[in-house]
Protein backbone atom coordinates (compact mmCIF):
# COMPACT_ATOMS: atom_id res chain seq x y z
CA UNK A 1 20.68 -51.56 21.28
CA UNK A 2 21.46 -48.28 22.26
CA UNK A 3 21.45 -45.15 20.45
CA UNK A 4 24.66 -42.88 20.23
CA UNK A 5 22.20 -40.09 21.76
CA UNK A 6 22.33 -42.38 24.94
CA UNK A 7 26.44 -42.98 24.98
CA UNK A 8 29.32 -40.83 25.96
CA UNK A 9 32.67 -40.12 23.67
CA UNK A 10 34.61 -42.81 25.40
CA UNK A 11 31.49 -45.35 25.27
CA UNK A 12 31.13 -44.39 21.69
CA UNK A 13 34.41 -44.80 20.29
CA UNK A 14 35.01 -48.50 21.83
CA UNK A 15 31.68 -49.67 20.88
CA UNK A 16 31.70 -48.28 17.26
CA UNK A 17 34.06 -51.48 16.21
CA UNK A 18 31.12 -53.36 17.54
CA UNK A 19 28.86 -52.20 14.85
CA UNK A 20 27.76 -53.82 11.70
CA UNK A 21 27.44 -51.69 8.69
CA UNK A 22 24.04 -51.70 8.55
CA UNK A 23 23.98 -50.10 12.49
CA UNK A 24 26.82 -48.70 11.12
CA UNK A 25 24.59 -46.48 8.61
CA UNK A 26 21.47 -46.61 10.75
CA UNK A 27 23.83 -44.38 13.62
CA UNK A 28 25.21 -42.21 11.18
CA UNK A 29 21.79 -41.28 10.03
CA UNK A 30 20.07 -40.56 13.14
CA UNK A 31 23.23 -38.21 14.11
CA UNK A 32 22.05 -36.39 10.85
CA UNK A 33 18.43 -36.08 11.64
CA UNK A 34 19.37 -35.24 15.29
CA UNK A 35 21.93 -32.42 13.64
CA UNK A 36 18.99 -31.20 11.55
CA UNK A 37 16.81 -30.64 14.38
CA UNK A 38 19.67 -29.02 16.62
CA UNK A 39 20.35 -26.21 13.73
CA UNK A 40 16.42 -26.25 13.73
CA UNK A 41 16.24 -24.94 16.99
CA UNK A 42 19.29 -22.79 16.96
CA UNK A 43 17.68 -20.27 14.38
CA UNK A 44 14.84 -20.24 15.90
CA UNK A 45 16.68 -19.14 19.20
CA UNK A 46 19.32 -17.06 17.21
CA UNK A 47 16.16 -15.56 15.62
CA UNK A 48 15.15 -14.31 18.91
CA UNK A 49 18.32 -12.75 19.78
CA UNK A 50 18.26 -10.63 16.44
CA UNK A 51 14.70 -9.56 17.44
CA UNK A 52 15.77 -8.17 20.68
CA UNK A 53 18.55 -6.87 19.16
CA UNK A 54 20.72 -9.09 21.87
CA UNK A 55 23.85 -9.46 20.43
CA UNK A 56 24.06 -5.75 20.08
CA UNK A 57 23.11 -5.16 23.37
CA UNK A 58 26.18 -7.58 24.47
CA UNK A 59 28.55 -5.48 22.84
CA UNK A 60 28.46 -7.35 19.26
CA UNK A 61 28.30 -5.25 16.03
CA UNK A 62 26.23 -8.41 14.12
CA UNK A 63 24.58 -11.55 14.66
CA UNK A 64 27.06 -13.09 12.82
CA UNK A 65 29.86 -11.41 15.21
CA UNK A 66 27.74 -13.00 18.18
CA UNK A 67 27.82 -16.36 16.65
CA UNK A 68 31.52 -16.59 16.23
CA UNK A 69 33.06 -15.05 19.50
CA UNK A 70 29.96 -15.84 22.07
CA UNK A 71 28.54 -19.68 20.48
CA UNK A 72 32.20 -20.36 18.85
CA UNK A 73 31.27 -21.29 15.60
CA UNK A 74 32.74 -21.29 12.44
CA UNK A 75 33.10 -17.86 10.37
CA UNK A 76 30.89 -20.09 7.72
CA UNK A 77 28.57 -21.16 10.51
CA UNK A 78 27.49 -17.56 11.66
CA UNK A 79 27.22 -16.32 8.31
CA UNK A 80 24.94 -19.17 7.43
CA UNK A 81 22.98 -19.00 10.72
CA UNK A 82 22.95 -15.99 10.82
CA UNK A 83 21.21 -15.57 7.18
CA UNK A 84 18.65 -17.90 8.04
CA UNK A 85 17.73 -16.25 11.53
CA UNK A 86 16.75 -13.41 9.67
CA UNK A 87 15.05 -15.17 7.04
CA UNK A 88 12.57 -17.26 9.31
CA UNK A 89 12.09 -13.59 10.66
CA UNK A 90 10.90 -12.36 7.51
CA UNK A 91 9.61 -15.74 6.15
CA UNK A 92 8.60 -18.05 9.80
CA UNK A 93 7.11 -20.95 7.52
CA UNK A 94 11.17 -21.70 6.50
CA UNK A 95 11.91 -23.13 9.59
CA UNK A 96 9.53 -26.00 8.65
CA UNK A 97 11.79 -26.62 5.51
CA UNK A 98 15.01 -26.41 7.48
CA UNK A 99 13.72 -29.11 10.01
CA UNK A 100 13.43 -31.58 6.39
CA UNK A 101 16.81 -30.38 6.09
């Protein structure tokens, strides 16, 4: 059985009428762990760039400028990511509690 990690959009979406509910739920579920890890990693990274002061350097006034208008996200999103990049600076054990999610 292959994972959704291993598929493409148009693979996904005609075999997700294929699924039972229990690999339904099992799918959903490892997209959610896999989410949890990706956020993981992008504070760490975005925890990096407010070190070096990069987003400044690139012309932004704030991380949370740089997350919106160079990684596209979400006004929500770069606040949020942008909050906990600087609180795994002050605090690095938190990024082992955002990992549990």
């Amino acid at each position: 059985m292959l994972w959704f990690s291993d598929l493409n959009k148009e693979t996904l979406m005609t075999n997700v009428k294929n699924l039972n509910n229990q690999q339904l739920v099992e799918k959903i579920k490892f997209l959610v762990a896999e989410e949890q890890k990706n956020i993981s990693a992008q504070i760490v990274l975005l925890k990096e760039v407010r070190q070096r002061k990069l987003s400044l350097a690139m012309g932004y006034p704030s991380l949370l400028e740089f997350c919106a208008n160079e990684l596209g996200l979400t006004r929500d999103q770069s606040w949020k990511r942008s909050q906990a990049a600087g609180a795994v600076a002050k605090v690095p054990e938190l990024i082992d509690l955002l990992k549990m999610g």
